[in-house]
N, C-alpha and C. Protein backbone atom coordinates (compact mmCIF):
# COMPACT_ATOMS: atom_id res chain seq x y z
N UNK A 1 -5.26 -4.24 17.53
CA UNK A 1 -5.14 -5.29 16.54
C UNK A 1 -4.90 -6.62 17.26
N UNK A 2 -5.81 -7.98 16.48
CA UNK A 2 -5.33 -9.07 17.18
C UNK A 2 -4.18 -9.57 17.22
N UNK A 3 -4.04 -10.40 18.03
CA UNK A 3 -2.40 -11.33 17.51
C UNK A 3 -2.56 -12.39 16.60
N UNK A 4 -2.02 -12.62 16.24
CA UNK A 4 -2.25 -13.95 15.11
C UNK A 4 -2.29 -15.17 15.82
N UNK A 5 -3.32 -15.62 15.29
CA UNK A 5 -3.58 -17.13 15.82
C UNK A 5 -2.75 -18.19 15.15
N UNK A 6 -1.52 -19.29 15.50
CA UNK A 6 -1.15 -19.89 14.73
C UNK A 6 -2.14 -21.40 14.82
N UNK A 7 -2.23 -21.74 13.98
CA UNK A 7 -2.74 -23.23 13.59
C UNK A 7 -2.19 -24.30 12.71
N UNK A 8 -2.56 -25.37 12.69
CA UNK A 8 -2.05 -26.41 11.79
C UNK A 8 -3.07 -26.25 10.97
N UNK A 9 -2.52 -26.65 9.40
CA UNK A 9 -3.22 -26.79 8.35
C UNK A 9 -4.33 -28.05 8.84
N UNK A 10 -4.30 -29.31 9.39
CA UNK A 10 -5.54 -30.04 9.72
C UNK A 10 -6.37 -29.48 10.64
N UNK A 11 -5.90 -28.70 11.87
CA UNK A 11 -7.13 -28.25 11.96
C UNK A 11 -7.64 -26.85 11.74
N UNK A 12 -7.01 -26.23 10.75
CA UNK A 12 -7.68 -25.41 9.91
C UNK A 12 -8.74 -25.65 8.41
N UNK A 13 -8.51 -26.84 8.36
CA UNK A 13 -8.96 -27.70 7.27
C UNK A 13 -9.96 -28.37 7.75
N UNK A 14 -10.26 -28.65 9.22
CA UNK A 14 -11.75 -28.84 10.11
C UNK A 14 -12.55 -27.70 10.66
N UNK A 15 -11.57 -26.68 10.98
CA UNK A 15 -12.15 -25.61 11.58
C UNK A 15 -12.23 -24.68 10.56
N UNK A 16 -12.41 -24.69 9.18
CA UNK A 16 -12.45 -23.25 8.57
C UNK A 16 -13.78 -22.11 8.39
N UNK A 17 -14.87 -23.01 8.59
CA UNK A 17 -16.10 -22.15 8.64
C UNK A 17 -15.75 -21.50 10.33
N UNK A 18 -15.18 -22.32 11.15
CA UNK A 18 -15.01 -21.41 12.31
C UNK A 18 -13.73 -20.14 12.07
N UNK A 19 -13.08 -20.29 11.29
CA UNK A 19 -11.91 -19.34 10.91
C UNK A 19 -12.46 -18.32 9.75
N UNK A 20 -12.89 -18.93 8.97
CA UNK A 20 -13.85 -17.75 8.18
C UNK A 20 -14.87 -17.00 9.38
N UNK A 21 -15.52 -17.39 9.89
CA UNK A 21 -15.96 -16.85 10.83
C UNK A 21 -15.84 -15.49 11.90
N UNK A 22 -14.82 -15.74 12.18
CA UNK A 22 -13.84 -15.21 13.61
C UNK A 22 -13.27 -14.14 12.60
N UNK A 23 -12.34 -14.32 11.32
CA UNK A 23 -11.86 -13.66 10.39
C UNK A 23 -12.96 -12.57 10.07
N UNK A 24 -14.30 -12.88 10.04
CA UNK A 24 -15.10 -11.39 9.48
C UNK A 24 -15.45 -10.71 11.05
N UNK A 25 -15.54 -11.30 11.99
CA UNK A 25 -16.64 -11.00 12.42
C UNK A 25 -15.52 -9.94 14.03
N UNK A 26 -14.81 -10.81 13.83
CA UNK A 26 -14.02 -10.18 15.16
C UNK A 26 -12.21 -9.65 14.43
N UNK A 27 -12.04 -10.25 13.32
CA UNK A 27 -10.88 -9.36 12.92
C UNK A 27 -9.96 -10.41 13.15
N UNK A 28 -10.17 -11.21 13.73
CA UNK A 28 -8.86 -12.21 14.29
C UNK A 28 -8.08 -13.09 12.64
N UNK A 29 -6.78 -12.94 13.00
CA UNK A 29 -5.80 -13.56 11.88
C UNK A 29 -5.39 -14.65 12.40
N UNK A 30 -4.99 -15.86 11.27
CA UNK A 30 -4.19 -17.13 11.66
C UNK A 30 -3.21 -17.19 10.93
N UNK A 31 -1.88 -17.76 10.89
CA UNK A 31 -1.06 -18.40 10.40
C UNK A 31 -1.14 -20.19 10.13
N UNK A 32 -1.28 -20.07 8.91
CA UNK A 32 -1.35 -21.67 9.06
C UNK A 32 -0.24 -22.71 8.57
N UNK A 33 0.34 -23.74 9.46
CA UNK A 33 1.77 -24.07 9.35
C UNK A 33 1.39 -25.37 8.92
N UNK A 34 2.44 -25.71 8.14
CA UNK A 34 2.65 -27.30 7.49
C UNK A 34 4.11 -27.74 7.74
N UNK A 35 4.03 -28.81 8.61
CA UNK A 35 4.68 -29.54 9.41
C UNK A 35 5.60 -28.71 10.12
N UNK A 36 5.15 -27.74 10.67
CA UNK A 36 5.66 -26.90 11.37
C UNK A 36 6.24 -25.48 10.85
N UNK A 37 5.93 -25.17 9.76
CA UNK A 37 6.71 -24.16 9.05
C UNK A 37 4.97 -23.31 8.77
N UNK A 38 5.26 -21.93 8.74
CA UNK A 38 4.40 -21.19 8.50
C UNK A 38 4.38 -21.06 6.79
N UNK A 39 2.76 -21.42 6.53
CA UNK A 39 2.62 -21.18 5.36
C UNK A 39 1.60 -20.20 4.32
N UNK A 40 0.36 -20.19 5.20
CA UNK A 40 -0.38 -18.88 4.55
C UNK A 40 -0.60 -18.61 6.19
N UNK A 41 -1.07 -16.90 5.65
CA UNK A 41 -2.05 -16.02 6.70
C UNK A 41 -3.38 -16.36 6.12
N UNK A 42 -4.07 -16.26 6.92
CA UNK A 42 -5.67 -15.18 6.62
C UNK A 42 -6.44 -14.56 7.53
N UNK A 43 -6.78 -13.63 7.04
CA UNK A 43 -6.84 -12.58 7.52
C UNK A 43 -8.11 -11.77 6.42
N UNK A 44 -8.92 -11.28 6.93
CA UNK A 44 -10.43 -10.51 6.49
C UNK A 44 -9.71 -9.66 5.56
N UNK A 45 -10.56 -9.64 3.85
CA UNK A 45 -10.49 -8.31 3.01
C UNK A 45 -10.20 -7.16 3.53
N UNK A 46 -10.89 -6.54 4.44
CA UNK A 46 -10.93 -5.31 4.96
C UNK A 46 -9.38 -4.92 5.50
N UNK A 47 -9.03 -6.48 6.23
CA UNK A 47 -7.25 -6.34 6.68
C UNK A 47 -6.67 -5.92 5.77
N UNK A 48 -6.80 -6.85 4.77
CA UNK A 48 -5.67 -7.11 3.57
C UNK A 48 -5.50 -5.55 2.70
N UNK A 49 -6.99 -5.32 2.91
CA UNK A 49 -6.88 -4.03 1.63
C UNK A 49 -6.08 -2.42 2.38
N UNK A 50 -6.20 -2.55 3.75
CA UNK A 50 -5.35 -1.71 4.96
C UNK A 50 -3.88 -1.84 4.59
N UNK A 51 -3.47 -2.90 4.92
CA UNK A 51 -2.66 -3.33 4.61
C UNK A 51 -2.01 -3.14 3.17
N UNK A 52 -2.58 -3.16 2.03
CA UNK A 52 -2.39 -2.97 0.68
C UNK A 52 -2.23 -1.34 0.66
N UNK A 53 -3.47 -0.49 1.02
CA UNK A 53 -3.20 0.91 1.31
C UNK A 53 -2.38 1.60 1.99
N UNK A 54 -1.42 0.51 3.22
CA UNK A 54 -0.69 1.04 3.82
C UNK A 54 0.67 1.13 3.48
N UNK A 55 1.04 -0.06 2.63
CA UNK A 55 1.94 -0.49 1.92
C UNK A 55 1.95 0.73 0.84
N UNK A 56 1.36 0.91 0.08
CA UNK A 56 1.09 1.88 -0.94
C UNK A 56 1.23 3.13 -0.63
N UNK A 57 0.74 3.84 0.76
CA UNK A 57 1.39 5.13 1.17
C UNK A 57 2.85 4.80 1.32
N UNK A 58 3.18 4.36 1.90
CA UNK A 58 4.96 3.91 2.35
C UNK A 58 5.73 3.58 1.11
N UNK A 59 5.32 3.38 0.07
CA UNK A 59 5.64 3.21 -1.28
C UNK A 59 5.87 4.14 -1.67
N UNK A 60 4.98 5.48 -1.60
CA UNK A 60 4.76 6.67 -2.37
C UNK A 60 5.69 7.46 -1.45
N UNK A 61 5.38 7.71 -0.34
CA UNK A 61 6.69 8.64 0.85
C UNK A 61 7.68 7.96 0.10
N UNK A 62 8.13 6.90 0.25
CA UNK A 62 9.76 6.73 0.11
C UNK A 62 10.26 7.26 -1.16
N UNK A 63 9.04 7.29 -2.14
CA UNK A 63 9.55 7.60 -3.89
C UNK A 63 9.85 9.42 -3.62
N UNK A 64 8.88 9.80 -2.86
CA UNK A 64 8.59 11.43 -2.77
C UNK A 64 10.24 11.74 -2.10
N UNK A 65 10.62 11.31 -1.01
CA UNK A 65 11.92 11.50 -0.16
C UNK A 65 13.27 10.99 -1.09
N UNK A 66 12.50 10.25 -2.18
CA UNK A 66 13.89 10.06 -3.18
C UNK A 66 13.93 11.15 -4.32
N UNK A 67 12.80 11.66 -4.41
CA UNK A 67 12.62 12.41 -5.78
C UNK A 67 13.15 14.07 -5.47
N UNK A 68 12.82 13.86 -3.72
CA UNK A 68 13.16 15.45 -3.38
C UNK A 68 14.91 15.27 -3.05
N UNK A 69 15.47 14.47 -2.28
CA UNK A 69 16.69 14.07 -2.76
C UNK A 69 17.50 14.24 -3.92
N UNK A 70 16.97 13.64 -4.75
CA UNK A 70 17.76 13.73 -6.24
C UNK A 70 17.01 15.28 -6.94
N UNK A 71 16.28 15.89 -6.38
CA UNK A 71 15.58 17.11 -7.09
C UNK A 71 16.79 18.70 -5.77
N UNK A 72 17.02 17.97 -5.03
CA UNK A 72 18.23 18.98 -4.16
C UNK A 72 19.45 18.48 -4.58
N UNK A 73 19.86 17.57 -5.13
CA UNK A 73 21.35 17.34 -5.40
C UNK A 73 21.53 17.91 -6.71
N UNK A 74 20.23 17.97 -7.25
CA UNK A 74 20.23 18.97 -9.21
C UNK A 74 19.97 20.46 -8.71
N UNK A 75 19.85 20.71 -7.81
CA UNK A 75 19.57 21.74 -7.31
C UNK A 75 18.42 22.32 -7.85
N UNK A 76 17.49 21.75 -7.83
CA UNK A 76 16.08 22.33 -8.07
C UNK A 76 15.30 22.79 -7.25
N UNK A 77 14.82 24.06 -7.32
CA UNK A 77 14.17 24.67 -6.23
C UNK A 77 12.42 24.69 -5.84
N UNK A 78 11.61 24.67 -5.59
CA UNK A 78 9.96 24.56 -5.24
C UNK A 78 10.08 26.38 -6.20
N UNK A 79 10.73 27.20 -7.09
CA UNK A 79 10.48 28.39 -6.95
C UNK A 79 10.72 27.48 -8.60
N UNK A 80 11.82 27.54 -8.90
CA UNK A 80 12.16 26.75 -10.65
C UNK A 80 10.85 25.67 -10.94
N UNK A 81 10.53 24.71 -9.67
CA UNK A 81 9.56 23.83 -10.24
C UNK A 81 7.85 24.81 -10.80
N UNK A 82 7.57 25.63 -9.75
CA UNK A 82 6.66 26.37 -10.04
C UNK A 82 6.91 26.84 -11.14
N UNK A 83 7.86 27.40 -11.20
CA UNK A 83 8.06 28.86 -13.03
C UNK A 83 8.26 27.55 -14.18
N UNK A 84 8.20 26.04 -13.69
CA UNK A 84 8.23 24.99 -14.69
C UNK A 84 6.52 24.47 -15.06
N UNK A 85 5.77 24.34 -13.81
CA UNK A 85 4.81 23.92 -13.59
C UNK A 85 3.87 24.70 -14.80
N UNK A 86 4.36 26.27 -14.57
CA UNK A 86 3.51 27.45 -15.08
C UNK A 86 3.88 27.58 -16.70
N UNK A 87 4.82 26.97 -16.94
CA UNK A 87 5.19 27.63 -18.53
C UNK A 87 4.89 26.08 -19.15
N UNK A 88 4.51 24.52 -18.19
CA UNK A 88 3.77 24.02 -18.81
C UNK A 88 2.23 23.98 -19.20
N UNK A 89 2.13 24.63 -18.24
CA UNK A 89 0.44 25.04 -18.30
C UNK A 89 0.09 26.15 -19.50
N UNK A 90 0.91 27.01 -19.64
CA UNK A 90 0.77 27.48 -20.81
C UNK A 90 0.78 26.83 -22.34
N UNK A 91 1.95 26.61 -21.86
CA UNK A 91 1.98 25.59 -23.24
C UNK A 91 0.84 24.81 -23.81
N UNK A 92 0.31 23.88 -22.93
CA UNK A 92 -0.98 22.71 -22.49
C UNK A 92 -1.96 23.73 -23.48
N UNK A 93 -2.11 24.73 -22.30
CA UNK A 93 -3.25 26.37 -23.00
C UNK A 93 -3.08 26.44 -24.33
N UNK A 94 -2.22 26.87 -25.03
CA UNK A 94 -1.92 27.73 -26.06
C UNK A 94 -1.82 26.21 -27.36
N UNK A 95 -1.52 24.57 -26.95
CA UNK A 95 -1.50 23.70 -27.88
C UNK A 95 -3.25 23.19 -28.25
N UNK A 96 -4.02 23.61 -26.72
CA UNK A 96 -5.24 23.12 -26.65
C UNK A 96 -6.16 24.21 -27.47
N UNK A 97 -5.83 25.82 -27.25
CA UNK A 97 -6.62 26.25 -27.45
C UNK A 97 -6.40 27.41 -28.66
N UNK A 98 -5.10 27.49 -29.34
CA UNK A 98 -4.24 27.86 -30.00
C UNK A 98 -4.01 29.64 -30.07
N UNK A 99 -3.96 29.37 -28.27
CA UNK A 99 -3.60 30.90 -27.78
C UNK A 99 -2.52 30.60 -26.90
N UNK A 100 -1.73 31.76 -26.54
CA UNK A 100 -1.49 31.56 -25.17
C UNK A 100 -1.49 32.46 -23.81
């Protein structure tokens, strides 16, 4: 992965067909600062949406490591969730198809 290129907003504001550019073609990111303070990235779709997907797994692990947490402190077992899983599936069966 590149390093981020920092720039000033003026000459990102001269150079942006060269920053759009560099951004598709080679992957390279900038930071662009106003009066010295960092104010946007950019960085290629393809980054961003990595990034969005990566964020989103790490979202979902942390919910899963909380859910199995609070699913061992109720003391719920992978053996109770199954014999739960199964007597909803019946149910589902027998409301859908008026058997069971």
């Amino acid at each position: 992965m590149k390093e981020i290129q920092t720039v000033t907003a003026t000459w990102a504001r001269t150079h942006f067909e060269e920053i759009i550019h560099n951004t598709v073609t080679t992957g390279e990111r900038f930071t662009v600062e106003c009066d010295g303070i960092p104010a946007v990235v950019i960085l290629s779709v393809a980054e961003y949406e990595r990034l969005q997907r990566q964020a989103a797994w790490s979202r979902f692990y942390e919910l899963g490591q909380k859910a199995g947490l609070e699913a061992e402190e109720e003391g719920v077992t992978e053996e109770s969730l199954q014999e739960e899983i199964a007597a909803i599936k019946q149910q589902v069966y027998a409301e859908r198809y008026g058997r069971g």
